[in-house]
C-alpha atoms as a PDB file:
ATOM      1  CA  UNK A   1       6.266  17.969   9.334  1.00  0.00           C
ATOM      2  CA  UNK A   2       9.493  16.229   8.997  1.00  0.00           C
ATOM      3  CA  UNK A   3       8.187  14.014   6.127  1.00  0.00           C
ATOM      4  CA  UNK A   4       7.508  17.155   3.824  1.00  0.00           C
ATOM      5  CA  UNK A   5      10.792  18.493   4.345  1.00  0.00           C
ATOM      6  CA  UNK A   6      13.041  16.819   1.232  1.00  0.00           C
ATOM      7  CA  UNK A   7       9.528  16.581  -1.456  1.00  0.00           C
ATOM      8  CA  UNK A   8      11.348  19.099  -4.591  1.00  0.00           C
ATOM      9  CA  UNK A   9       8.937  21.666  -5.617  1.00  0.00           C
ATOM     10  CA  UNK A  10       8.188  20.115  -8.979  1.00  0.00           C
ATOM     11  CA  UNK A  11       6.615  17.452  -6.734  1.00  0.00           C
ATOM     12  CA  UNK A  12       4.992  19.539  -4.653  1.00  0.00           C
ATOM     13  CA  UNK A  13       0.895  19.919  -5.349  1.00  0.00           C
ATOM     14  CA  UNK A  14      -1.636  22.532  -4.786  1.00  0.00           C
ATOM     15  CA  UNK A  15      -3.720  20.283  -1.897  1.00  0.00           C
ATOM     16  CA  UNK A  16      -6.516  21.927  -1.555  1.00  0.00           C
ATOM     17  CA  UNK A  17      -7.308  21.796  -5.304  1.00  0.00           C
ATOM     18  CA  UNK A  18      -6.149  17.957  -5.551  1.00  0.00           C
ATOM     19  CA  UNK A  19      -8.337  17.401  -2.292  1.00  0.00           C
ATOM     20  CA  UNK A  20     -11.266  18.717  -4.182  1.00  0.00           C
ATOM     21  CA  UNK A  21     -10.635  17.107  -7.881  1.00  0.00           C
ATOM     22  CA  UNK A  22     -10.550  13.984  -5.719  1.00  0.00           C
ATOM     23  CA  UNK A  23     -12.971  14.425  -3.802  1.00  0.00           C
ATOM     24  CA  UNK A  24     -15.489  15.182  -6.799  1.00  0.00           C
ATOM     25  CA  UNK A  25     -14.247  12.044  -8.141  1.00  0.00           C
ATOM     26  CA  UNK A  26     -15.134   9.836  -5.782  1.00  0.00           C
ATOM     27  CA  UNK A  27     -18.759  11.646  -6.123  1.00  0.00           C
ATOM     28  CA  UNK A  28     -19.341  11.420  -9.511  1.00  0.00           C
ATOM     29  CA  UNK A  29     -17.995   7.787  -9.358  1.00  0.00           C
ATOM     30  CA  UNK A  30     -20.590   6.727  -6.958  1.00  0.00           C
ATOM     31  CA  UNK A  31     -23.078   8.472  -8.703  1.00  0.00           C
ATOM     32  CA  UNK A  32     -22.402   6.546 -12.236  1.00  0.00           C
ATOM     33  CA  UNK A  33     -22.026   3.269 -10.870  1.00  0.00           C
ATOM     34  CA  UNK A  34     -25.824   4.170  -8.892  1.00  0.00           C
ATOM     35  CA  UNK A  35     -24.131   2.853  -5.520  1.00  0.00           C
ATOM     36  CA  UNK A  36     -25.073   4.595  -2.167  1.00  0.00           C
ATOM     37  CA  UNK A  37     -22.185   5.248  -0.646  1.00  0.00           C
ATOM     38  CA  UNK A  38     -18.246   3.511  -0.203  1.00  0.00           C
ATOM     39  CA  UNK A  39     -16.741   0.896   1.522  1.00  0.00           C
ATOM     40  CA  UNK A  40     -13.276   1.306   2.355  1.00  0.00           C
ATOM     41  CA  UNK A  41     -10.750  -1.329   4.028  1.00  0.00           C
ATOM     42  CA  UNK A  42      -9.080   0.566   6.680  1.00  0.00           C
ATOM     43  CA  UNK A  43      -5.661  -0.322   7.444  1.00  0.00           C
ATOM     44  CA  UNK A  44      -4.610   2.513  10.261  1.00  0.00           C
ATOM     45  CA  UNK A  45      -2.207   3.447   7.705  1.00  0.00           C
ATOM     46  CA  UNK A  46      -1.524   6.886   5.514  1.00  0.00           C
ATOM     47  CA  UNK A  47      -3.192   6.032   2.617  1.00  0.00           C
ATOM     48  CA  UNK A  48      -6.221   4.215   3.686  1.00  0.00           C
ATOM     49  CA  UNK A  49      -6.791   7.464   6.415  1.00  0.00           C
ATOM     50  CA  UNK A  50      -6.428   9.744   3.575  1.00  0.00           C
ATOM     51  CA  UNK A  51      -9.122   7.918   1.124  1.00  0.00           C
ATOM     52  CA  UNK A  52     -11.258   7.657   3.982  1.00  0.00           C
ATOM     53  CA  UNK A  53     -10.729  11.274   4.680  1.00  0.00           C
ATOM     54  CA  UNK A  54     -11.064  12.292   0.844  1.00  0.00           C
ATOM     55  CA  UNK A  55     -15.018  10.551   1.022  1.00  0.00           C
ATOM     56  CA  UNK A  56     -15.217  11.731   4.640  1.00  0.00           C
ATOM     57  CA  UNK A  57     -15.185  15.572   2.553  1.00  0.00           C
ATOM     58  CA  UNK A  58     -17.918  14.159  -0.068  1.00  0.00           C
ATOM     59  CA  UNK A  59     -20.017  12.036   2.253  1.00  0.00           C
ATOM     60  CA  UNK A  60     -22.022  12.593   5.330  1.00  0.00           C
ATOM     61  CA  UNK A  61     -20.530   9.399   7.353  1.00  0.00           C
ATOM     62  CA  UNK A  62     -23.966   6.831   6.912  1.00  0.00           C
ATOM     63  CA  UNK A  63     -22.580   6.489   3.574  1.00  0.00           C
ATOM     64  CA  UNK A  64     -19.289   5.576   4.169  1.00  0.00           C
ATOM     65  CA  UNK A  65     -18.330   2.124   5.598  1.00  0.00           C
ATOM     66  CA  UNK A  66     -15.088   1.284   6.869  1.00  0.00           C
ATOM     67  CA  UNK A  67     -13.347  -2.522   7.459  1.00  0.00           C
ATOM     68  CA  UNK A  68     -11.074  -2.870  10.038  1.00  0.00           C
ATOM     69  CA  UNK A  69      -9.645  -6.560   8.921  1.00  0.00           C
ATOM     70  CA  UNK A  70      -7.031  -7.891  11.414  1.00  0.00           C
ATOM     71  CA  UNK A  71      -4.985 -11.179  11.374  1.00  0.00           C
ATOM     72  CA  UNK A  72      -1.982 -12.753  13.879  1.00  0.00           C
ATOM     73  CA  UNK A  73       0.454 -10.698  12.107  1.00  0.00           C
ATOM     74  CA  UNK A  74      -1.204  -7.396  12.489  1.00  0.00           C
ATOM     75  CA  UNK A  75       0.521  -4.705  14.424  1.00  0.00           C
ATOM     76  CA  UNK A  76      -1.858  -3.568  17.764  1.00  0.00           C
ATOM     77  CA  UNK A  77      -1.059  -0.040  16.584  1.00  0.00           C
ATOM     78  CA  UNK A  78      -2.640  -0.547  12.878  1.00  0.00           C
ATOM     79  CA  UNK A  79      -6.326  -1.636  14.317  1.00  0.00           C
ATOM     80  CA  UNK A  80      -6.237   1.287  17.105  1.00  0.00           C
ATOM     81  CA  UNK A  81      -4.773   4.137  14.234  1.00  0.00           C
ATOM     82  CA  UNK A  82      -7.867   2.763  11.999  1.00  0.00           C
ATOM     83  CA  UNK A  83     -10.444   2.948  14.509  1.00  0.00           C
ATOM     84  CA  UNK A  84      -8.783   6.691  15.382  1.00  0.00           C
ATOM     85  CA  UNK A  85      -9.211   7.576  11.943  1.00  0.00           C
ATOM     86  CA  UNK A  86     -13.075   6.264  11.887  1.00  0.00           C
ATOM     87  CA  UNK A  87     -14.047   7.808  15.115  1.00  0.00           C
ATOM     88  CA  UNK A  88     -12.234  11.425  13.750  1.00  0.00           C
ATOM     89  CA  UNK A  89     -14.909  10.803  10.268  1.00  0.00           C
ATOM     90  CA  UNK A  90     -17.842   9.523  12.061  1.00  0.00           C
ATOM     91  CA  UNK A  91     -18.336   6.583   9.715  1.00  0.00           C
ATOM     92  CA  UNK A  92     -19.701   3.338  10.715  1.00  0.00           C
ATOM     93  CA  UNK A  93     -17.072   0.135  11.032  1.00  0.00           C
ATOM     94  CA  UNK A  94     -17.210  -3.359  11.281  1.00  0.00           C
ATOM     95  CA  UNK A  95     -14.330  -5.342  12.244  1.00  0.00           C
ATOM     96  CA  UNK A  96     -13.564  -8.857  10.524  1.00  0.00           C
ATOM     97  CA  UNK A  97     -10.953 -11.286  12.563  1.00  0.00           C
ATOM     98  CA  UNK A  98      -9.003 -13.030   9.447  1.00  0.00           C
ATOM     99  CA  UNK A  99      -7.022 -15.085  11.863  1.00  0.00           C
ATOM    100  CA  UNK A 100      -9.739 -18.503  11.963  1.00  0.00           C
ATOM    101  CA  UNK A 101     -10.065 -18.199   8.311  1.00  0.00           C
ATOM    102  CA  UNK A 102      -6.239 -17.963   6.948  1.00  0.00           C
ATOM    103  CA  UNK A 103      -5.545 -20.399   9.206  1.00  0.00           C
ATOM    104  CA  UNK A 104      -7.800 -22.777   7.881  1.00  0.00           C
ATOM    105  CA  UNK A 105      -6.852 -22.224   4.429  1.00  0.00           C
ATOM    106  CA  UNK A 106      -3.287 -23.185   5.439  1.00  0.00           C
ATOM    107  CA  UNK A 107      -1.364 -19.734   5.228  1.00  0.00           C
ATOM    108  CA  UNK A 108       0.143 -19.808   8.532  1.00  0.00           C
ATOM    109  CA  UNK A 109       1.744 -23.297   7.651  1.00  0.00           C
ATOM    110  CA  UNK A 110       3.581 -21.862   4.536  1.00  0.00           C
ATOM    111  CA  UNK A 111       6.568 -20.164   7.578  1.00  0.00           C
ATOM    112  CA  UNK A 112       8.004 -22.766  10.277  1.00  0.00           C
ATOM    113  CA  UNK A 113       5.800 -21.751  13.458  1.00  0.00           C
ATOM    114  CA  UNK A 114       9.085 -21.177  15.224  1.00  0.00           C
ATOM    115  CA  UNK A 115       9.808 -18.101  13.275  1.00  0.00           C
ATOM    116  CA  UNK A 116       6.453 -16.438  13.994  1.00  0.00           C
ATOM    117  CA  UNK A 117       5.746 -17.739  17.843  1.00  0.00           C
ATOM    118  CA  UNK A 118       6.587 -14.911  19.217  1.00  0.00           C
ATOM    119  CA  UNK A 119       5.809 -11.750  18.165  1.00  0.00           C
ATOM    120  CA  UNK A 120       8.455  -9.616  19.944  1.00  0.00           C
ATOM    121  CA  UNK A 121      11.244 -11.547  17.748  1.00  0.00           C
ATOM    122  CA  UNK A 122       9.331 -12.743  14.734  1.00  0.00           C
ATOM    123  CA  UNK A 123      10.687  -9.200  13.170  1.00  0.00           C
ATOM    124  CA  UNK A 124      14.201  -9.342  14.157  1.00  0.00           C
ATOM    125  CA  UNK A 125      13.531 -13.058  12.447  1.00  0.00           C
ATOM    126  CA  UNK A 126      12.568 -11.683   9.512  1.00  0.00           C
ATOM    127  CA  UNK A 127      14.760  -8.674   8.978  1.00  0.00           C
ATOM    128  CA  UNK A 128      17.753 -11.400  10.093  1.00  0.00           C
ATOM    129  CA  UNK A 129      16.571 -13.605   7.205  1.00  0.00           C
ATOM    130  CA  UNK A 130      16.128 -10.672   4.415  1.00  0.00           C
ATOM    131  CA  UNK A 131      19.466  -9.156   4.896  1.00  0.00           C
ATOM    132  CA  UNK A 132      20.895 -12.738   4.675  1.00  0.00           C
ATOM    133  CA  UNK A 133      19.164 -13.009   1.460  1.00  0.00           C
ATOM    134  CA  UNK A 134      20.151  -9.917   0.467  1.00  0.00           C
ATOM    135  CA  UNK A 135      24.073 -10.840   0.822  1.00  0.00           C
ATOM    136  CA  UNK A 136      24.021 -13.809  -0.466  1.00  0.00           C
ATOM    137  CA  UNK A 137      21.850 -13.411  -3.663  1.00  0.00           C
ATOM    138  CA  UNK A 138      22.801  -9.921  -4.462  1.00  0.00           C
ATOM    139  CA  UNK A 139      19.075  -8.976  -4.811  1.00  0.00           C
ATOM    140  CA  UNK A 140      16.458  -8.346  -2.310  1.00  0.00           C
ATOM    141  CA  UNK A 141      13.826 -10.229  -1.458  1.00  0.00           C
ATOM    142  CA  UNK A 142      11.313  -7.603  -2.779  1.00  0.00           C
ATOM    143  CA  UNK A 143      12.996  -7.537  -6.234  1.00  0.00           C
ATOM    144  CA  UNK A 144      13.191 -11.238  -6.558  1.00  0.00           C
ATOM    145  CA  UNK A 145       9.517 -12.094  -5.613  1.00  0.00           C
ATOM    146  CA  UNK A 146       8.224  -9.624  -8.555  1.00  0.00           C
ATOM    147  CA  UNK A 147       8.416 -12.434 -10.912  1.00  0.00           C
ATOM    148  CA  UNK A 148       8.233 -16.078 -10.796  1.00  0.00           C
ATOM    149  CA  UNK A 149      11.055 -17.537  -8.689  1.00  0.00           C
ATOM    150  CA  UNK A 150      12.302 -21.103  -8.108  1.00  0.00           C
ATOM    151  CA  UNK A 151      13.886 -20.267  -4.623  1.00  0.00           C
ATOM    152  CA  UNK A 152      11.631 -22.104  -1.365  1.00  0.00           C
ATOM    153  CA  UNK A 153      11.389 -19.397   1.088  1.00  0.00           C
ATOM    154  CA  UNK A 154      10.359 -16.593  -1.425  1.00  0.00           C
ATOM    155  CA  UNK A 155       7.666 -18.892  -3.197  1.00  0.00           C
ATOM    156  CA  UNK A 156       6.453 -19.857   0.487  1.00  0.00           C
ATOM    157  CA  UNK A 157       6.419 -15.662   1.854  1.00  0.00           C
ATOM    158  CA  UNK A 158       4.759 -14.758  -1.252  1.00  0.00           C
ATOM    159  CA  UNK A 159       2.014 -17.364  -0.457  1.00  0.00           C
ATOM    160  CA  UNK A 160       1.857 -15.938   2.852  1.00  0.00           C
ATOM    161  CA  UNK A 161       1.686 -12.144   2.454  1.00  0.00           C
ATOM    162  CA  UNK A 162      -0.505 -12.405  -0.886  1.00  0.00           C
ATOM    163  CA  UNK A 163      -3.635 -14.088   0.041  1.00  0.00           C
ATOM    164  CA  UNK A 164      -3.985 -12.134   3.041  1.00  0.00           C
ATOM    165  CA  UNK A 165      -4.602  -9.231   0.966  1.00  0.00           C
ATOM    166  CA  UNK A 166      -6.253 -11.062  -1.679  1.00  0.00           C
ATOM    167  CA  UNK A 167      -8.542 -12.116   1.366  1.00  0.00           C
ATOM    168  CA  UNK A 168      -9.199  -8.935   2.602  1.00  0.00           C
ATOM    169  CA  UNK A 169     -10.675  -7.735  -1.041  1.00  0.00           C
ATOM    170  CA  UNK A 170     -12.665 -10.830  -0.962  1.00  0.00           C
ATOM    171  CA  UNK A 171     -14.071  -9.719   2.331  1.00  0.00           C
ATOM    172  CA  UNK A 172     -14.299  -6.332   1.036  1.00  0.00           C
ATOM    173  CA  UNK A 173     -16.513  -7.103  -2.175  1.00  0.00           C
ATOM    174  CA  UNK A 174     -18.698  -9.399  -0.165  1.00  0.00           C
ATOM    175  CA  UNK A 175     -19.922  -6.506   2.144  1.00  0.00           C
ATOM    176  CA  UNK A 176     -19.929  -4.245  -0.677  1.00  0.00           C
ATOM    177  CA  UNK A 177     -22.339  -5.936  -3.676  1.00  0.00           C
ATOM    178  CA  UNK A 178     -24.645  -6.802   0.133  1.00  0.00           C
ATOM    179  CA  UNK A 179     -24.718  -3.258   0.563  1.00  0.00           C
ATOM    180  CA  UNK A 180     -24.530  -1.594  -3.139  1.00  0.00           C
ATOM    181  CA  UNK A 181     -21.613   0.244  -2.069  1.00  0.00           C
ATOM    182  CA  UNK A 182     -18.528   1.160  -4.151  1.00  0.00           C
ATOM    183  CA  UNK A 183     -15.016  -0.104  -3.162  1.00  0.00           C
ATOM    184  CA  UNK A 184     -12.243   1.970  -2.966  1.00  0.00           C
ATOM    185  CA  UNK A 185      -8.432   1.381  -3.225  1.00  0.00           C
ATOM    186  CA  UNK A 186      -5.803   3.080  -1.577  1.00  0.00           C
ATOM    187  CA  UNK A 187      -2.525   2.185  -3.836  1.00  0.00           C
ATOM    188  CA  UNK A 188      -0.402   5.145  -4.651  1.00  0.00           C
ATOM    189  CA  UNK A 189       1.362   6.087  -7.917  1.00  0.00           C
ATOM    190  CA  UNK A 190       4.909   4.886  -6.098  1.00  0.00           C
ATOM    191  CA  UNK A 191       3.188   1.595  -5.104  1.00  0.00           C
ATOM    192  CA  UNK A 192       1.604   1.144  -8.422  1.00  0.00           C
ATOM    193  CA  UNK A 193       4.963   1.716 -10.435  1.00  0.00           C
ATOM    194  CA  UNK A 194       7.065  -0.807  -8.290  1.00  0.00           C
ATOM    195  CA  UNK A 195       4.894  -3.509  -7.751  1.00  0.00           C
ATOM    196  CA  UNK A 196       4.682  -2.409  -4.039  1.00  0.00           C
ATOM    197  CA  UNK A 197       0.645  -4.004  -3.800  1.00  0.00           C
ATOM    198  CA  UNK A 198      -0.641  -7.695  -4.491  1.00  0.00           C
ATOM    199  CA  UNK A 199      -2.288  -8.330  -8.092  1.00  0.00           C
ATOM    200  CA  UNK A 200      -5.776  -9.503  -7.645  1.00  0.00           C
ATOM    201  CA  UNK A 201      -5.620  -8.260  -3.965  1.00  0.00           C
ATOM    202  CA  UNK A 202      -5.177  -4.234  -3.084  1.00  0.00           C
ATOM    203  CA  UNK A 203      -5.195  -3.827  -6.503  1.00  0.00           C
ATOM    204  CA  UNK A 204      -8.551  -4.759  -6.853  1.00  0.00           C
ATOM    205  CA  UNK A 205     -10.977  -2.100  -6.269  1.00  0.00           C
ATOM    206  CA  UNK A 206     -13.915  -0.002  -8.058  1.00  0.00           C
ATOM    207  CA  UNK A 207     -11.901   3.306  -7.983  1.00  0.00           C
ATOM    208  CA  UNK A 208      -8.048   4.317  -7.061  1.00  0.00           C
ATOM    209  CA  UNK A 209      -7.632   7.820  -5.787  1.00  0.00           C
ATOM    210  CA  UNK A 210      -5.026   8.192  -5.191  1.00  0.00           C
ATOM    211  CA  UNK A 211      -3.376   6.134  -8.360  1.00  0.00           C
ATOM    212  CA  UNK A 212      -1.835   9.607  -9.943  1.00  0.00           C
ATOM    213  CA  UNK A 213      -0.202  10.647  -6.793  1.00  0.00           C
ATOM    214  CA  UNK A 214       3.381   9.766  -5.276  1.00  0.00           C
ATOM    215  CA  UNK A 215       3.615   8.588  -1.695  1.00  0.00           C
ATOM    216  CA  UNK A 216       5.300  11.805  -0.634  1.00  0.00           C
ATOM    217  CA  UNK A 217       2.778  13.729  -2.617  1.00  0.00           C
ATOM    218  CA  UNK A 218      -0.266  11.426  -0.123  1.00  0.00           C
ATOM    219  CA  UNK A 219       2.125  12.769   2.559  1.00  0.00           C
ATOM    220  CA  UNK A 220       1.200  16.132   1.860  1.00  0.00           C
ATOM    221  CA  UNK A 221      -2.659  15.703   1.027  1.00  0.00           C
ATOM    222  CA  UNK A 222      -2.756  14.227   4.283  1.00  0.00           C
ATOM    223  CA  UNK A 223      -1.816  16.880   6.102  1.00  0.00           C
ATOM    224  CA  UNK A 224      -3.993  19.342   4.874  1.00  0.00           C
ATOM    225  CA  UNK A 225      -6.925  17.039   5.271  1.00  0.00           C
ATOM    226  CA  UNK A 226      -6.084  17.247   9.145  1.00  0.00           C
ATOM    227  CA  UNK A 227      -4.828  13.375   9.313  1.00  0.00           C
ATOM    228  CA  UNK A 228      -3.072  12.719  12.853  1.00  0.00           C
ATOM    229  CA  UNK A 229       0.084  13.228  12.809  1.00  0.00           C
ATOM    230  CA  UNK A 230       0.090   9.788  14.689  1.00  0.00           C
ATOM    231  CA  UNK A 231      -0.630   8.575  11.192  1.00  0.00           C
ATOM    232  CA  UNK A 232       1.146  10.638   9.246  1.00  0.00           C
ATOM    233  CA  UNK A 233       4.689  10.641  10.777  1.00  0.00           C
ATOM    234  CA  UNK A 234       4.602   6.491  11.026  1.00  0.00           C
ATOM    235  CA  UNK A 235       7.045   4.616   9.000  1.00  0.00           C
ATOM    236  CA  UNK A 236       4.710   2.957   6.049  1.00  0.00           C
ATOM    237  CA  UNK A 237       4.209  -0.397   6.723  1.00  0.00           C
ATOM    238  CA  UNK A 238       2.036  -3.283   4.808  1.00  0.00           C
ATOM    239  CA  UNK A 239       1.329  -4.588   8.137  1.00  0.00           C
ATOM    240  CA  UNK A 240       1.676  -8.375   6.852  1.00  0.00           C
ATOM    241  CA  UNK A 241       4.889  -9.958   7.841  1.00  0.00           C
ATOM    242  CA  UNK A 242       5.976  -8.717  11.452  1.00  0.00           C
ATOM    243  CA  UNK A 243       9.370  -6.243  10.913  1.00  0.00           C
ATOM    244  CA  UNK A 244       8.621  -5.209   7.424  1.00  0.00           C
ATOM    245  CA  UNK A 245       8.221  -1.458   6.707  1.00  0.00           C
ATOM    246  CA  UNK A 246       7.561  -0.566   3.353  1.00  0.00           C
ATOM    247  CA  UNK A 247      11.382   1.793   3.385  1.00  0.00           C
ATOM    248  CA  UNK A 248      12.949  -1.621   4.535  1.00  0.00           C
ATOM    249  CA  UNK A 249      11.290  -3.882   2.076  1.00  0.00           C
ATOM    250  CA  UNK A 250      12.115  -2.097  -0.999  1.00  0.00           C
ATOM    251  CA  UNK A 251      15.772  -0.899   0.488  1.00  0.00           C
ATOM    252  CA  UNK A 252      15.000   3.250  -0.098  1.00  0.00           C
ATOM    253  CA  UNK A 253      13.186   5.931   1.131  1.00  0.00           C
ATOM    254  CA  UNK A 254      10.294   7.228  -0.085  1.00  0.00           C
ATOM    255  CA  UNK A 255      11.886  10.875  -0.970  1.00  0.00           C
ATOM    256  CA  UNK A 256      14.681   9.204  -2.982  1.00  0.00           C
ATOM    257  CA  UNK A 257      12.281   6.650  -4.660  1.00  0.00           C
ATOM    258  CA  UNK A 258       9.241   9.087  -5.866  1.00  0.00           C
ATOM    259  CA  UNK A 259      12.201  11.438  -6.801  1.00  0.00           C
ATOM    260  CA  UNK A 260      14.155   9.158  -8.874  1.00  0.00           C
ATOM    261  CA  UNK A 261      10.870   8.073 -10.595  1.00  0.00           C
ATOM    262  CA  UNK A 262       9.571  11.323 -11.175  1.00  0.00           C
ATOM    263  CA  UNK A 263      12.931  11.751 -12.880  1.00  0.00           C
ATOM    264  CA  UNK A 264      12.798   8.710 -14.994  1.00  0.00           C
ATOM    265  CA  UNK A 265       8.941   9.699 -15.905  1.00  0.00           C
ATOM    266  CA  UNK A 266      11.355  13.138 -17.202  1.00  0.00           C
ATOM    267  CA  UNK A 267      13.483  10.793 -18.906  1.00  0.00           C
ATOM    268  CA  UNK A 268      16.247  12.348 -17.261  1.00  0.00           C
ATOM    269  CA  UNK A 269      19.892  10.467 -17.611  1.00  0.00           C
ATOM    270  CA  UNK A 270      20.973   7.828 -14.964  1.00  0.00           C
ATOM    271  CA  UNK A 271      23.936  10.157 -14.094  1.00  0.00           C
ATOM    272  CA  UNK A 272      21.958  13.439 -13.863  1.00  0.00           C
ATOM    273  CA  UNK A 273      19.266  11.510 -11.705  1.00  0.00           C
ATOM    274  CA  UNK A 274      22.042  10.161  -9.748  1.00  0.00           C
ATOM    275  CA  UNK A 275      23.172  13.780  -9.150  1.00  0.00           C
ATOM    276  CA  UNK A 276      19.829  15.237  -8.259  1.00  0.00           C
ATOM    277  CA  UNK A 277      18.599  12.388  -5.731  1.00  0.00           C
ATOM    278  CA  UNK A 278      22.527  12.267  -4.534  1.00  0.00           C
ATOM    279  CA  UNK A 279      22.072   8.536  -4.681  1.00  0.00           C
ATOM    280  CA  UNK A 280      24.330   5.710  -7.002  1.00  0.00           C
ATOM    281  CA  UNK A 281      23.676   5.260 -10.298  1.00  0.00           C
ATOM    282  CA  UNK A 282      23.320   1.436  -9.340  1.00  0.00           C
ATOM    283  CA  UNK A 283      20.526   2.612  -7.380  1.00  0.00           C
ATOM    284  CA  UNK A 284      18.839   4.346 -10.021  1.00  0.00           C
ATOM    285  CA  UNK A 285      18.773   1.406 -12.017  1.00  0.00           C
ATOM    286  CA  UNK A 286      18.068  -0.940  -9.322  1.00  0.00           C
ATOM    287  CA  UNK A 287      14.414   1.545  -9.599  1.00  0.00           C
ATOM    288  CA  UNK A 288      14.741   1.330 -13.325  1.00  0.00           C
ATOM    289  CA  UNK A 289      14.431  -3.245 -12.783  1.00  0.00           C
ATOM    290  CA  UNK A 290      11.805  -2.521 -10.241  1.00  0.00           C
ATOM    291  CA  UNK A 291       9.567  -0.842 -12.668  1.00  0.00           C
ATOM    292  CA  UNK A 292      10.027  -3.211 -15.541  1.00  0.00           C
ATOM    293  CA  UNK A 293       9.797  -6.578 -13.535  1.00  0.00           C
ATOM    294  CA  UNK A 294       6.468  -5.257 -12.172  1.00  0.00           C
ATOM    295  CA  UNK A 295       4.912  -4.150 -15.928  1.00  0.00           C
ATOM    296  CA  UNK A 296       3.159  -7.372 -16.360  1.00  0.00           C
ATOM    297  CA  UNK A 297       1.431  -6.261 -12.361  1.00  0.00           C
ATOM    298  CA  UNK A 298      -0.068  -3.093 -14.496  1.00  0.00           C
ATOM    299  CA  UNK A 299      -1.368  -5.392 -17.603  1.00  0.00           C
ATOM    300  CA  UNK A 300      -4.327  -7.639 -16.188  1.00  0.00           C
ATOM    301  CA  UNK A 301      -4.650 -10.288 -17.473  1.00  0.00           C
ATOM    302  CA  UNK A 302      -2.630 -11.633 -20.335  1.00  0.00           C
ATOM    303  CA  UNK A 303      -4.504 -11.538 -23.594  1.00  0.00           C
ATOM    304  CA  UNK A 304      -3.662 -13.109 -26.712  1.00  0.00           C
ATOM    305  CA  UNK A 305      -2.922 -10.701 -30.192  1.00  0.00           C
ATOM    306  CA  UNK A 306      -5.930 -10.606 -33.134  1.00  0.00           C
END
């Protein structure tokens, strides 16, 4: 698989034993919280398909419930790779159209219409626009919408994206207290140290999996838990704003990133980092701004000293 092929052996894991830890994890989880089973919000994407597939090992499928929650945005591919993924498990899904209701909250009003009107150019639209932002702020997008921002167009896309995940866990948490079931997140260690999810949306969940686990290191758990390669060998996308791939949003590839922050977790140098990942130092600390812009993402809420 081409997407194992540059993971470092100190990265590497023993996934049979993780699969297991994991998977008696999500058992004894259930089992405190006196729940009957998961519900899981399935995306068509790598990590949702590998939670799902992690339960599908501790569950018989009637107590495992999947979401399938599409919008206007959503790629055709994401809702046929979930449903894939559900039929391969055997579990049970329900499908919830989010189009009617984000629309009458306002979201789609927060981008010109124009931009988004058709779907075959709305991500040539968008890539055009975050490259322009790119050279002519110096930063991307990604960084800049970590924190609070004065500039339109971020403040507006960061309205847009957010509450359609923040949605989705409403959704999520409404069939699960209805059916006493346990919600589980998908966010990975890389996601989780960049600020690659939405606070108070994907973040919010009952139990993370696979929270302790790079995204090449879900790569390879995947694979041993049989995923489709369909699923596996996709680019990583959040599925929310039409062009944007995960690689593209954040402006490196996954083998470089979890590398460079497995390195920094080492508290190797910047130059010896830049020598191992053969990437710039600038590039290392551009990973080093990403982390520490998203701390106050990992510190919920804000709580005043004694």
């Amino acid at each position: 698989m081409a997407k194992t092929k540059l993971i470092p052996e100190h990265l590497r894991i023993d996934s049979e034993k993780v699969s297991q830890k994991l998977a008696a994890f999500i058992q004894n989880s259930v089992k405190s919280s006196k729940t009957k089973g998961v519900i899981i919000g399935l995306s068509g994407g790598l990590d949702s398909s590998t939670v799902l597939a992690l339960a599908a090992t501790t569950f018989p499928p009637h107590k495992i419930l999947g979401l399938i929650m599409p919008e206007r945005d959503s790629s055709l591919d994401s809702e046929s790779d979930a449903k894939l993924i559900a039929k391969i498990t055997g579990i049970k899904y329900d499908r919830v159209e989010l189009t009617p209701i984000l629309d009458k909250m306002g979201i789609y009003q927060h981008i010109p219409k124009v931009i988004f009107s058709q779907k075959n150019l709305a991500g040539a639209a968008v890539m055009g626009g975050y490259k322009l932002y790119t050279k002519l702020t110096g930063e991307r997008p990604f960084l800049s919408g970590l924190k609070g921002t004065n500039f339109g167009l971020i403040k507006r896309t960061n309205a847009y994206y957010r509450m359609k995940h923040r949605l989705r866990r409403t959704i999520l948490y409404s069939y699960a207290e209805r059916e006493n079931l346990l919600v589980m997140g998908t966010i990975n260690k890389t996601e989780y140290l960049t600020g690659f999810f939405v606070r108070y949306g994907d973040n919010a969940a009952d139990i993370m999996p696979l929270i302790n686990l790079y995204k090449t290191q879900v790569w390879l758990l995947a694979k041993f838990l049989r995923i489709p390669d369909k699923i596996i060998n996709k680019a990583p996308s959040p599925d929310l704003i039409p062009g944007i791939t995960d690689e593209f949003a954040i402006g490196i590839s996954y083998e470089k990133l979890d590398l460079i922050l497995s390195e920094l977790s080492r508290n190797e140098t910047i130059q010896d980092i830049a020598t191992i990942s053969n990437t710039k130092p600038k590039t290392i600390e551009y990973v080093k701004e990403l982390v520490k812009r998203s701390e106050y993402m990992r510190i919920m809420p804000y709580i005043p000293s004694d």
